[in-house]
Structures are given as structure tokens and as C-alpha cells.
PDB file of N, CA and C in Angstrom:
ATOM      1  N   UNK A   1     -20.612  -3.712  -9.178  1.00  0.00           N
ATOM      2  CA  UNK A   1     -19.379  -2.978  -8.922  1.00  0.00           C
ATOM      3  C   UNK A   1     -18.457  -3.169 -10.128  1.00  0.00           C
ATOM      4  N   UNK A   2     -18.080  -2.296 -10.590  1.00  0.00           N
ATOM      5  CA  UNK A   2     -17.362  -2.346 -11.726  1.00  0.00           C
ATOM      6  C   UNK A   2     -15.231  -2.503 -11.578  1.00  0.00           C
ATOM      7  N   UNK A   3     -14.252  -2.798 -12.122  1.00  0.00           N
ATOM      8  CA  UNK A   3     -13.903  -3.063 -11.938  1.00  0.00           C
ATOM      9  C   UNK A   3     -12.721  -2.282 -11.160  1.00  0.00           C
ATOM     10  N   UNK A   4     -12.822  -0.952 -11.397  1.00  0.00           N
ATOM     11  CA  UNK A   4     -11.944   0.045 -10.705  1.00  0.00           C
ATOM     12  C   UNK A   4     -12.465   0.301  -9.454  1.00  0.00           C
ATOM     13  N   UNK A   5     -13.765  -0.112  -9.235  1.00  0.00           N
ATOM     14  CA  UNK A   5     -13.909   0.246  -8.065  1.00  0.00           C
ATOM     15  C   UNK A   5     -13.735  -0.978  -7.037  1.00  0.00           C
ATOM     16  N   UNK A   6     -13.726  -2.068  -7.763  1.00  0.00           N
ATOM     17  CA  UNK A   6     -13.351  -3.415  -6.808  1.00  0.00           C
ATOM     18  C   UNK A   6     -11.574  -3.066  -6.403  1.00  0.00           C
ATOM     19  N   UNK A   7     -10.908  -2.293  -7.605  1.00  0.00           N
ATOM     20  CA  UNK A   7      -9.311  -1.808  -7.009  1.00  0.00           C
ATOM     21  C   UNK A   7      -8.947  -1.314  -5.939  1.00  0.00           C
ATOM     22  N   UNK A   8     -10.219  -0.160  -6.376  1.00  0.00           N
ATOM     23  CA  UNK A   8      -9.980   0.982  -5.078  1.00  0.00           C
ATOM     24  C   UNK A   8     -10.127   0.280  -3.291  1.00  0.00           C
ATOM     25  N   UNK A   9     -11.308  -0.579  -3.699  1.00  0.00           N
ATOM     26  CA  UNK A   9     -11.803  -1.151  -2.424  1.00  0.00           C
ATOM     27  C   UNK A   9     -10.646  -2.105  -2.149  1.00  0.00           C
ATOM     28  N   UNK A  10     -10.033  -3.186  -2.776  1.00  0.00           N
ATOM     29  CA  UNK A  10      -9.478  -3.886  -2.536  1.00  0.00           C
ATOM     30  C   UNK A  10      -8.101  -3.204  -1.593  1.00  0.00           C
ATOM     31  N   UNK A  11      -7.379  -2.054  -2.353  1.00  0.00           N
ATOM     32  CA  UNK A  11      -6.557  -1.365  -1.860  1.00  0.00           C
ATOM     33  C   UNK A  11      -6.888  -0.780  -0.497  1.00  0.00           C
ATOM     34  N   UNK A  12      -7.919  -0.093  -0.309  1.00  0.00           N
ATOM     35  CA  UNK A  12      -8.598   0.428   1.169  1.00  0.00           C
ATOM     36  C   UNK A  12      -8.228  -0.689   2.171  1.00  0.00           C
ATOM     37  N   UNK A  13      -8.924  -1.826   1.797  1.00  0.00           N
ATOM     38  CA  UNK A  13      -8.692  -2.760   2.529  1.00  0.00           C
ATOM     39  C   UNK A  13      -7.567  -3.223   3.009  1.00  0.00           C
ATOM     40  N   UNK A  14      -6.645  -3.279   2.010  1.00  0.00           N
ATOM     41  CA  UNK A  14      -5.479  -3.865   2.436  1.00  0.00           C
ATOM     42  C   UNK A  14      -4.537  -2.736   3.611  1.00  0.00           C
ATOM     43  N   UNK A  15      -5.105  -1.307   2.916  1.00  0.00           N
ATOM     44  CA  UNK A  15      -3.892  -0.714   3.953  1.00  0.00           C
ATOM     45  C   UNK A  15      -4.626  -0.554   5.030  1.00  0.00           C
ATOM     46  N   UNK A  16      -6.215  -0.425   5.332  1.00  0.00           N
ATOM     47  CA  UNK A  16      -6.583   0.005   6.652  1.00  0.00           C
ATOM     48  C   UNK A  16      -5.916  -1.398   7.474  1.00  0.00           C
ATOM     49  N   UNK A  17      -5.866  -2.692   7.154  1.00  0.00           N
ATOM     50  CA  UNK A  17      -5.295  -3.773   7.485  1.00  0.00           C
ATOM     51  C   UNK A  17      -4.216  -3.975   8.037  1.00  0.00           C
ATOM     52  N   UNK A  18      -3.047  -3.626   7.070  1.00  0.00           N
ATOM     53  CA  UNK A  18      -1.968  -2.668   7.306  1.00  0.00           C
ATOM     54  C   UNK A  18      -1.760  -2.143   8.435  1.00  0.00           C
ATOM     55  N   UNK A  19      -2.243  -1.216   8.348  1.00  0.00           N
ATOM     56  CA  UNK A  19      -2.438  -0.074   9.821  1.00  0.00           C
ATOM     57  C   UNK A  19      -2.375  -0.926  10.792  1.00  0.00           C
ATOM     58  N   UNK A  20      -4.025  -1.528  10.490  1.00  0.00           N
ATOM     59  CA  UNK A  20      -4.609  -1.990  12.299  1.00  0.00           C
ATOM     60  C   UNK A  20      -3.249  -3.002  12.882  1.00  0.00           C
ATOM     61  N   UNK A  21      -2.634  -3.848  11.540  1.00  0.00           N
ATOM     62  CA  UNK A  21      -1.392  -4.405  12.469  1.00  0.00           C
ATOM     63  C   UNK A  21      -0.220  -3.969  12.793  1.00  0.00           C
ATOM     64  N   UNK A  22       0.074  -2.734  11.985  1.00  0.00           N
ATOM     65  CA  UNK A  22       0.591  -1.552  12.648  1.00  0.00           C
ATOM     66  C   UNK A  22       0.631  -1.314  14.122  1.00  0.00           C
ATOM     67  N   UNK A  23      -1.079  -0.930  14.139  1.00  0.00           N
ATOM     68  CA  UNK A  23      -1.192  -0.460  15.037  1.00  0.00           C
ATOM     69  C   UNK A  23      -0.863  -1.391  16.895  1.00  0.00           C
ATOM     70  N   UNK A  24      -1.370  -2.760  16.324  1.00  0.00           N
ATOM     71  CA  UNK A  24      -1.043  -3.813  17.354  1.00  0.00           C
ATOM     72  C   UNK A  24      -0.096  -4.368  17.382  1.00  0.00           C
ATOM     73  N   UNK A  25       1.062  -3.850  16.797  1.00  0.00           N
ATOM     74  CA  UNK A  25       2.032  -4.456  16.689  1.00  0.00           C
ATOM     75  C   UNK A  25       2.351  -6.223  16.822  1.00  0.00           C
ATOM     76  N   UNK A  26       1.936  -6.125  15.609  1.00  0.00           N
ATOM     77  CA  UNK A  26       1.542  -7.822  15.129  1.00  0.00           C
ATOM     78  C   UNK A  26       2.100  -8.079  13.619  1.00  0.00           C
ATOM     79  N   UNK A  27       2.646  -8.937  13.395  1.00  0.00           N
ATOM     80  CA  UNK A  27       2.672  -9.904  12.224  1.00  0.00           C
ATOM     81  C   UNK A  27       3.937  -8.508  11.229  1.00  0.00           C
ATOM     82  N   UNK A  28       4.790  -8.607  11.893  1.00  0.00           N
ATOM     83  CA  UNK A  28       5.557  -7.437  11.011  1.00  0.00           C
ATOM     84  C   UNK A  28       6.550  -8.463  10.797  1.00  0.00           C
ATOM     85  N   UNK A  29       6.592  -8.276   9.357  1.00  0.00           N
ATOM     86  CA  UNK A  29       6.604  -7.245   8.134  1.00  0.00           C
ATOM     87  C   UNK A  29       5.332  -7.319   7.179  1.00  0.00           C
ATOM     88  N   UNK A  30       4.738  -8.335   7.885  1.00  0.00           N
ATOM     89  CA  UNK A  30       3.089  -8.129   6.676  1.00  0.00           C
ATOM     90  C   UNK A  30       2.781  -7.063   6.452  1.00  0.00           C
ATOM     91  N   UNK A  31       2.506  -6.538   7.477  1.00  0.00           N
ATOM     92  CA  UNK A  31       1.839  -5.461   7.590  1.00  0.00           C
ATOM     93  C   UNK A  31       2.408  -4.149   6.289  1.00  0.00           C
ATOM     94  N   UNK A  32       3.817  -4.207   6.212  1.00  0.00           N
ATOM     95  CA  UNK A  32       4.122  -3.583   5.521  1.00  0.00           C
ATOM     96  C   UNK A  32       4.294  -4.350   3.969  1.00  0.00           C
ATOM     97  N   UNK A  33       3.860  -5.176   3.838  1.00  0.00           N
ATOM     98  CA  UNK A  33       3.883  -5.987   2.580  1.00  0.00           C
ATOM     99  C   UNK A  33       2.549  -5.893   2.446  1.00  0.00           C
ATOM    100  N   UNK A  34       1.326  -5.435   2.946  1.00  0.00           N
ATOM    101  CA  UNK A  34      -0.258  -5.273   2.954  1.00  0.00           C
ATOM    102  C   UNK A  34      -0.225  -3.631   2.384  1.00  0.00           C
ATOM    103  N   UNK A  35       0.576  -3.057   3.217  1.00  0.00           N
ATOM    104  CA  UNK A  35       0.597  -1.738   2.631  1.00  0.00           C
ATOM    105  C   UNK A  35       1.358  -1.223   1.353  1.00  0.00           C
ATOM    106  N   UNK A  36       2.247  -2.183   0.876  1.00  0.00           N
ATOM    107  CA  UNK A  36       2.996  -1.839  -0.099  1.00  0.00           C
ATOM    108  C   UNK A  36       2.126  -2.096  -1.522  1.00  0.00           C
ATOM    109  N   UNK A  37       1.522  -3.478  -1.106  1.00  0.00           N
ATOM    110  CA  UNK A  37       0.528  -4.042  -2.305  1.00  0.00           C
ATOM    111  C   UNK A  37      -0.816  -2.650  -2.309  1.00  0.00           C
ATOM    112  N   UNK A  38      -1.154  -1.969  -0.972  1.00  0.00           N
ATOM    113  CA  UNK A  38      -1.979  -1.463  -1.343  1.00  0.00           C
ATOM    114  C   UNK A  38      -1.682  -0.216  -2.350  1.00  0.00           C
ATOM    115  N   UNK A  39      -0.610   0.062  -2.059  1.00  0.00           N
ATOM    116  CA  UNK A  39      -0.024   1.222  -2.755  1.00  0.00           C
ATOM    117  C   UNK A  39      -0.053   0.963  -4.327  1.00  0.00           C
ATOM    118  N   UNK A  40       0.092  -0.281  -4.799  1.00  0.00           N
ATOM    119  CA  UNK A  40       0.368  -0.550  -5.940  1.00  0.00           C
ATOM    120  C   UNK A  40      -0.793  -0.504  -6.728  1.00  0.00           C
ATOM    121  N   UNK A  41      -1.902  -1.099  -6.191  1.00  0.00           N
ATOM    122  CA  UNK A  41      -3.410  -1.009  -6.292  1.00  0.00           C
ATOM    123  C   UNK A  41      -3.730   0.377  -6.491  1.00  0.00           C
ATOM    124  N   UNK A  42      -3.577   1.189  -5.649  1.00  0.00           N
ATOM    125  CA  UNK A  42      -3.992   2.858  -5.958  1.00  0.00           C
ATOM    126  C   UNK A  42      -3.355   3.171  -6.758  1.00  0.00           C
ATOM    127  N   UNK A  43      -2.077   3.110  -7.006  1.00  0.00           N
ATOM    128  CA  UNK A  43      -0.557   3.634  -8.283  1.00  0.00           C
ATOM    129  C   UNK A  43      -1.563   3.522  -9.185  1.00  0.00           C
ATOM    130  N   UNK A  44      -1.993   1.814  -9.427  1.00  0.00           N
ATOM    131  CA  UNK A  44      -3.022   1.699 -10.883  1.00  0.00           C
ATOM    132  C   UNK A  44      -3.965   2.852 -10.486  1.00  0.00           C
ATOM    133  N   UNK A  45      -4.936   2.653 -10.193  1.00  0.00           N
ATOM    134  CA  UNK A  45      -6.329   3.326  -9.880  1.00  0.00           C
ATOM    135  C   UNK A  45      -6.038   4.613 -10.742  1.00  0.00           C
ATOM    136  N   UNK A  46      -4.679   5.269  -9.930  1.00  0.00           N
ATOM    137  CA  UNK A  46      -4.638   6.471  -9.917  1.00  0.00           C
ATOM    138  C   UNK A  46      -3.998   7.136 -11.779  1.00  0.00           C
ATOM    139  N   UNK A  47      -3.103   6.254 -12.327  1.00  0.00           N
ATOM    140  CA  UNK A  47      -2.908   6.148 -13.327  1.00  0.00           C
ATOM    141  C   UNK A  47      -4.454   6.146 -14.298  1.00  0.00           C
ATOM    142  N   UNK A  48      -5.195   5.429 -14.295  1.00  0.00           N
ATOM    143  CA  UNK A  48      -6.187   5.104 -14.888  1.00  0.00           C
ATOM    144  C   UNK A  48      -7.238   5.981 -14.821  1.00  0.00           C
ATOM    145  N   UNK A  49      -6.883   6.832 -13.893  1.00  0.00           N
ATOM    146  CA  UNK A  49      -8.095   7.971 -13.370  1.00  0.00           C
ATOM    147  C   UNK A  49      -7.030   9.382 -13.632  1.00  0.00           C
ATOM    148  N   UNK A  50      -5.871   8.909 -13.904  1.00  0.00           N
ATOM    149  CA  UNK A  50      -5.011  10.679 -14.446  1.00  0.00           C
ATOM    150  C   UNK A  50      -4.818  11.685 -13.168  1.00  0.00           C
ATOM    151  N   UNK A  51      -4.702  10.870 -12.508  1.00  0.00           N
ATOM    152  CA  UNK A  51      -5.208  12.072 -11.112  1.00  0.00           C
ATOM    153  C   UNK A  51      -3.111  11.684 -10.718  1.00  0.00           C
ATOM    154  N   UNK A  52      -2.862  12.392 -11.032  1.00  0.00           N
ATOM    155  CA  UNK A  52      -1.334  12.907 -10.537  1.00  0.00           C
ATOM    156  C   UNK A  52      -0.654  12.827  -9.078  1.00  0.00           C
ATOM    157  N   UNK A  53      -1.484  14.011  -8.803  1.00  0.00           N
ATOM    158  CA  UNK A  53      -1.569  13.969  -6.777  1.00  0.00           C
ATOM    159  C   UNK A  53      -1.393  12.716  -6.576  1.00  0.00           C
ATOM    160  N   UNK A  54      -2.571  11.832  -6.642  1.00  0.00           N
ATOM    161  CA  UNK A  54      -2.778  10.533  -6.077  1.00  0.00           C
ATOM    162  C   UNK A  54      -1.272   9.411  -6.262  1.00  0.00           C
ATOM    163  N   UNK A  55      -1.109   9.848  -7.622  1.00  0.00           N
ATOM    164  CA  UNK A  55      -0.490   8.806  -8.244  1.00  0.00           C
ATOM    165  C   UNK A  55       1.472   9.129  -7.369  1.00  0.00           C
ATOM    166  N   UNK A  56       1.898  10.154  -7.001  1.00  0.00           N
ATOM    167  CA  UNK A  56       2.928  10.938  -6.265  1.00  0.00           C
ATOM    168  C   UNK A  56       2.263  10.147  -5.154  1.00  0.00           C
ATOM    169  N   UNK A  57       1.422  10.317  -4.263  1.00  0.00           N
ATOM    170  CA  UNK A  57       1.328  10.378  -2.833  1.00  0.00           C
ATOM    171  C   UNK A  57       1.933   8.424  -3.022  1.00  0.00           C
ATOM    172  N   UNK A  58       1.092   7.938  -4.277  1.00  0.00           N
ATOM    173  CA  UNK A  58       1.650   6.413  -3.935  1.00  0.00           C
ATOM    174  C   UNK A  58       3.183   5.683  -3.931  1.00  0.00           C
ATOM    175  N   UNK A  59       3.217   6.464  -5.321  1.00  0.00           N
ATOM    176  CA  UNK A  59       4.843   5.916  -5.308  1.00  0.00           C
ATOM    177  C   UNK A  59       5.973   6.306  -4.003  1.00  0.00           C
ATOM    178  N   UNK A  60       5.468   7.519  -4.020  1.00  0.00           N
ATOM    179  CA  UNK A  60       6.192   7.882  -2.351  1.00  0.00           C
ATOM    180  C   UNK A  60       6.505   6.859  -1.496  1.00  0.00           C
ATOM    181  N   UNK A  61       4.687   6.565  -0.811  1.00  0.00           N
ATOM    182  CA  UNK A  61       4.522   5.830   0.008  1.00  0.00           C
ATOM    183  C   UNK A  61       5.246   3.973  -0.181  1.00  0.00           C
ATOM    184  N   UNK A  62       4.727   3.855  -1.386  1.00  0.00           N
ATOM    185  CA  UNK A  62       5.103   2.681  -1.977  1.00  0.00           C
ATOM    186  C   UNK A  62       6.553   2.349  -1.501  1.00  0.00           C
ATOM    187  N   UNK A  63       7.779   3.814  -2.033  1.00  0.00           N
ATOM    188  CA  UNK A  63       8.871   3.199  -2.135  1.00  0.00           C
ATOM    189  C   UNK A  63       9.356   3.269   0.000  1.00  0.00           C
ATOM    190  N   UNK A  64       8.649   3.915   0.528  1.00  0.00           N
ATOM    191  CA  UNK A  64       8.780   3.767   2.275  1.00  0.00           C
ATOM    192  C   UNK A  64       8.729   2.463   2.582  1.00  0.00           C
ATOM    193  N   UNK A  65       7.452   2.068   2.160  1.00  0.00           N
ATOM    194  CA  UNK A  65       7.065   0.483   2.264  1.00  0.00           C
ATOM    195  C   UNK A  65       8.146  -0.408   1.689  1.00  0.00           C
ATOM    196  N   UNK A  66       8.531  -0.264   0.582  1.00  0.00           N
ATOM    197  CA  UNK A  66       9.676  -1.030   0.061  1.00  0.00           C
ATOM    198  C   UNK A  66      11.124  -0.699   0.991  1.00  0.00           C
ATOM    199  N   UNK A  67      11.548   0.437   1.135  1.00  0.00           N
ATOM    200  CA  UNK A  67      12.481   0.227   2.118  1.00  0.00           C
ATOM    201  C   UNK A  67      12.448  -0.272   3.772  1.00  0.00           C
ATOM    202  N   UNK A  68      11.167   0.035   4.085  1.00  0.00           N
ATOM    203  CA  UNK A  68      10.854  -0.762   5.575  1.00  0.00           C
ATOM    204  C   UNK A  68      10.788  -1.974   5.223  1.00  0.00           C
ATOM    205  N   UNK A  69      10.402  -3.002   3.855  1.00  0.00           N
ATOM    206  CA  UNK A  69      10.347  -4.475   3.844  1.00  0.00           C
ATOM    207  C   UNK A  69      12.005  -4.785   3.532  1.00  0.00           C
ATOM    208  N   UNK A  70      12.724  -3.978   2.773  1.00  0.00           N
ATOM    209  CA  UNK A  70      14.547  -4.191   2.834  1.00  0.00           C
ATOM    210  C   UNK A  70      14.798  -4.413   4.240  1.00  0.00           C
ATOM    211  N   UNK A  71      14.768  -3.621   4.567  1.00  0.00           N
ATOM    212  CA  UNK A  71      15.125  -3.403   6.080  1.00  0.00           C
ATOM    213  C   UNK A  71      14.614  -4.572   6.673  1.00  0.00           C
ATOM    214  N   UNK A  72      13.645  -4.721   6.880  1.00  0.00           N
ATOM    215  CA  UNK A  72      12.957  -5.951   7.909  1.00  0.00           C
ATOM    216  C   UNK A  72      13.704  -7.593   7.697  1.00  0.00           C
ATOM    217  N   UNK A  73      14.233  -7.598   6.130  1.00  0.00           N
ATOM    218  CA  UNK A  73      14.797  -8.699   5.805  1.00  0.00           C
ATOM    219  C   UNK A  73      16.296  -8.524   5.978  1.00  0.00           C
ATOM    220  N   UNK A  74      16.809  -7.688   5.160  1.00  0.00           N
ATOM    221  CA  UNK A  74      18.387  -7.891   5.115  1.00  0.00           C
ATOM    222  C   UNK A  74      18.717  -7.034   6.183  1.00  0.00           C
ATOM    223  N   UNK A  75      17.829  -6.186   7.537  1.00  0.00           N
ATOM    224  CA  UNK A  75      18.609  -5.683   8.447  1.00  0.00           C
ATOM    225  C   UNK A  75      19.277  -4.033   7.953  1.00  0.00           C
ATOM    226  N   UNK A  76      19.835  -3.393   9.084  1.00  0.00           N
ATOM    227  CA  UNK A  76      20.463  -2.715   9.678  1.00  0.00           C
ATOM    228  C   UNK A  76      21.440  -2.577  10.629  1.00  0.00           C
TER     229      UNK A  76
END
């Protein structure tokens, strides 16, 4: 496995992870600190592979994740 693809995987991992504690509502704000790192992981990927789309859909997501981990700490 070469090394972009250990990224890609690593990132998969982290957000399907993400999710599932999402989904069980467990261990929050990890969950969104699992998904934020994964985002960052694809940002690279996606940089490195020129693919644009990809690289938009992350930072997006990325900066959601960053304001749900504000939030979780300093409140509302």
C-alpha cells in the first residue's frame, strides 16, 4: 500500500468512526474531533490528487467540524 492510499484509508476510517459515534450518541465531542482530523486527511489527499471538488467538499466540512468542536467547548 503506498502512501496516499494508507491517507485515504486512514481518513475513511476515522470519519465512518465519527459517524458510528454520531450515530450512538457517545463520546461527544470526539466524534467530531475524529471527523475533523478526517477531513484534514482528505484536504491532503485531495490537494495531492488536484481534484478540487474533493478538496471544497473538505474544507467545508472541516470548518462545520471546527465550529461544532468551538461550540462543544466554549458553549452557546
Amino acid at each position: 500500500m503506498n502512501w496516499m492510499a494508507a491517507i485515504k484509508w486512514s481518513g475513511t476510517a476515522l470519519v465512518l468512526a465519527g459517524i458510528g459515534l454520531t450515530s450512538a450518541n457517545v463520546w461527544f465531542p470526539i466524534n467530531l474531533w475524529l471527523g475533523f482530523l478526517s477531513c484534514v486527511l482528505w484536504g491532503y489527499a485531495a490537494i495531492k490528487m488536484r481534484e478540487n471538488a474533493l478538496l471544497l467538499i473538505e474544507i467545508v466540512a472541516g470548518l462545520m467540524y471546527l465550529a461544532g468542536i468551538f461550540n462543544a467547548y466554549l458553549g452557546t
